[in-house]
C-alpha atoms as a PDB file:
ATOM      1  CA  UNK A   1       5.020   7.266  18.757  1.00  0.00           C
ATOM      2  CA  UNK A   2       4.869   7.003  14.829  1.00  0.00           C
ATOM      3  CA  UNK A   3       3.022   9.448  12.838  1.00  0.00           C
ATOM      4  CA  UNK A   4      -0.048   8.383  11.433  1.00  0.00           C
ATOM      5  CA  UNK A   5       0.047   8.086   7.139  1.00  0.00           C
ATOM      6  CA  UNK A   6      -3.303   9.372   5.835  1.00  0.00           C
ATOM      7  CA  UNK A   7      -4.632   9.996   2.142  1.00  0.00           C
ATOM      8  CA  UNK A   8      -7.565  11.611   0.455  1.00  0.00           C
ATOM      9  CA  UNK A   9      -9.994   9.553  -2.099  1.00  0.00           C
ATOM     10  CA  UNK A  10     -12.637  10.703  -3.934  1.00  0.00           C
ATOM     11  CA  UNK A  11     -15.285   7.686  -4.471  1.00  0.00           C
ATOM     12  CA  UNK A  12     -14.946   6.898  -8.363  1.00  0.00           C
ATOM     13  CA  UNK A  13     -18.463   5.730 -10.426  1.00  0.00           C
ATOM     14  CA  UNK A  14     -16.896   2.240 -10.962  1.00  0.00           C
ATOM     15  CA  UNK A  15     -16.242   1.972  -7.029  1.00  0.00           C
ATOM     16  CA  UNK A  16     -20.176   2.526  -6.484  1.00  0.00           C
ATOM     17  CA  UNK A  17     -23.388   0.347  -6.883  1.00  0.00           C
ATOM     18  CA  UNK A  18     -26.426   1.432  -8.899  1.00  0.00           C
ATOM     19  CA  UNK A  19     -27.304   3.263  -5.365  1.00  0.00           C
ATOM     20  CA  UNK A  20     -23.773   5.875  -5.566  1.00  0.00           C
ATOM     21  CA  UNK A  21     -22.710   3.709  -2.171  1.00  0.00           C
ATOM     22  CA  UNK A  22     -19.129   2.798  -2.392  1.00  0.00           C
ATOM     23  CA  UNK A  23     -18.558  -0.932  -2.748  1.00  0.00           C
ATOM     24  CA  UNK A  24     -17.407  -2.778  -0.218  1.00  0.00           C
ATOM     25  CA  UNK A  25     -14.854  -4.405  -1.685  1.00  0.00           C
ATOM     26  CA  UNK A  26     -14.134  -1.162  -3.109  1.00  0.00           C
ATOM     27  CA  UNK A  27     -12.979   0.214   0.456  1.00  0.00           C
ATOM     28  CA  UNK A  28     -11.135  -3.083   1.560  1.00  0.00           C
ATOM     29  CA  UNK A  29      -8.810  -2.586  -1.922  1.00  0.00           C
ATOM     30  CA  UNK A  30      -8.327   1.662  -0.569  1.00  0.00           C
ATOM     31  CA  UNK A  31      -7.624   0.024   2.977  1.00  0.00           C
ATOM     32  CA  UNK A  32      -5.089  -2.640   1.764  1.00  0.00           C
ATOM     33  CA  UNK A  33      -3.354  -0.082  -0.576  1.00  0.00           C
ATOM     34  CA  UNK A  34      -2.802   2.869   2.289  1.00  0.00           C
ATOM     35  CA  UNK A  35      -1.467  -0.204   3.852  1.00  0.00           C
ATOM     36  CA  UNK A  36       1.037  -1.134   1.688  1.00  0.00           C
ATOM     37  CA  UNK A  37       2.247   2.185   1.255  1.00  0.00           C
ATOM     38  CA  UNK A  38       2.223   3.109   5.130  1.00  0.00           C
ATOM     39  CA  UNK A  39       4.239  -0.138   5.577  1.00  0.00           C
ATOM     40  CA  UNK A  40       7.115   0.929   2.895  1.00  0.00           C
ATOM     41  CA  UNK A  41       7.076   4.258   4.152  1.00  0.00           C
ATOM     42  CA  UNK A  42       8.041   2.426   7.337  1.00  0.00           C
ATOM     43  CA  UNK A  43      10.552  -0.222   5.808  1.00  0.00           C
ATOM     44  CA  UNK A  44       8.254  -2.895   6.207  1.00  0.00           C
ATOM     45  CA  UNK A  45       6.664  -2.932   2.594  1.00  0.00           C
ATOM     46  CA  UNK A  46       6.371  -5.554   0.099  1.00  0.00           C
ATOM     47  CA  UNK A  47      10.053  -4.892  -1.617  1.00  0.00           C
ATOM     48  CA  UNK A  48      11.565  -4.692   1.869  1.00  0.00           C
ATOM     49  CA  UNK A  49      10.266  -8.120   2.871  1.00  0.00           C
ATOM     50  CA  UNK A  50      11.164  -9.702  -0.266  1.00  0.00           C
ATOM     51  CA  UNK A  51      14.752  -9.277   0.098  1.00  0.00           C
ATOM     52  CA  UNK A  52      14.620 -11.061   3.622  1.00  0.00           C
ATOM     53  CA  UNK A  53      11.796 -13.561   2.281  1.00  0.00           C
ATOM     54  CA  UNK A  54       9.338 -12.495   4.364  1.00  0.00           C
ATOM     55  CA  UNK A  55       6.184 -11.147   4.075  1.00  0.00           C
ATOM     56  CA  UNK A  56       2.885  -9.578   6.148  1.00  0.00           C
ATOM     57  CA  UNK A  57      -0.994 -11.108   5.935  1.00  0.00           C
ATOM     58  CA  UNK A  58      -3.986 -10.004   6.892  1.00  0.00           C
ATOM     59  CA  UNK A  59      -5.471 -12.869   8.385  1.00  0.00           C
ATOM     60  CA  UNK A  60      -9.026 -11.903   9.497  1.00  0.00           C
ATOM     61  CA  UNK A  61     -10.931  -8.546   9.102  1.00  0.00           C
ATOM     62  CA  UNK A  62     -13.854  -7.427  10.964  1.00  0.00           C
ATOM     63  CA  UNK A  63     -15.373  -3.734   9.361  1.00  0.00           C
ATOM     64  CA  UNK A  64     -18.681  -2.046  10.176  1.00  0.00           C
ATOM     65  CA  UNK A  65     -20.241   0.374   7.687  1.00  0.00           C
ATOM     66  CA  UNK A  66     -22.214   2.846   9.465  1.00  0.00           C
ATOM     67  CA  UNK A  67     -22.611   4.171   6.467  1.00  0.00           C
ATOM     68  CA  UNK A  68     -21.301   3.932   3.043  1.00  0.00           C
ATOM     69  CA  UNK A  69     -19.626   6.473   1.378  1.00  0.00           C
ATOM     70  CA  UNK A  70     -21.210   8.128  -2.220  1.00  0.00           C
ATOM     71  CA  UNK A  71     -20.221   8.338  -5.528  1.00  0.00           C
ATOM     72  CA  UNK A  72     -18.195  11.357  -5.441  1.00  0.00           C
ATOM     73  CA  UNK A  73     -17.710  11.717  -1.901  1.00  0.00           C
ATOM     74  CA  UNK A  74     -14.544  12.841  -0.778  1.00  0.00           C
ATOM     75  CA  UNK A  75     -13.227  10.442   2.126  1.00  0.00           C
ATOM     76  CA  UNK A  76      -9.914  10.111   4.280  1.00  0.00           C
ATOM     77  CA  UNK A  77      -8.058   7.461   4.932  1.00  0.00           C
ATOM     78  CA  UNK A  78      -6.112   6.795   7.886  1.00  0.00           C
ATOM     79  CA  UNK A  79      -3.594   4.164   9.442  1.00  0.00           C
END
């Protein structure tokens, strides 16, 4: 079984509305970059696919907030 890759983020001002809730789009750019690096860490990541010509897509997403994260807020991130 691999070892899951996780990170830490604290939620910047720019990454929040005029409410302190994280942005949406905000967490889909933290998801797709703890995905990129998980992936290289795993020799699957955007250099290693290159060479071969290859490369990985996310074709569809499906995410439910139960609630959003605050300016400031320290939050985890996990693959």
């Amino acid at each position: 079984m691999l070892e899951k890759y996780s990170e830490t983020h604290i939620v910047s001002c720019y990454e929040s509305d005029a409410n302190q809730s994280m942005k949406p789009t905000a967490v889909l750019d933290w998801m797709q970059e703890i995905a990129g690096r998980d992936a290289a860490r795993l020799g699957f990541g955007y250099d290693d696919l290159m060479q071969s010509h290859t490369a990985w897509v996310l074709s569809r997403t499906h995410i439910r907030f139960h609630q959003y994260p605050k300016w400031r807020d320290v939050v985890k991130l996990q693959t």
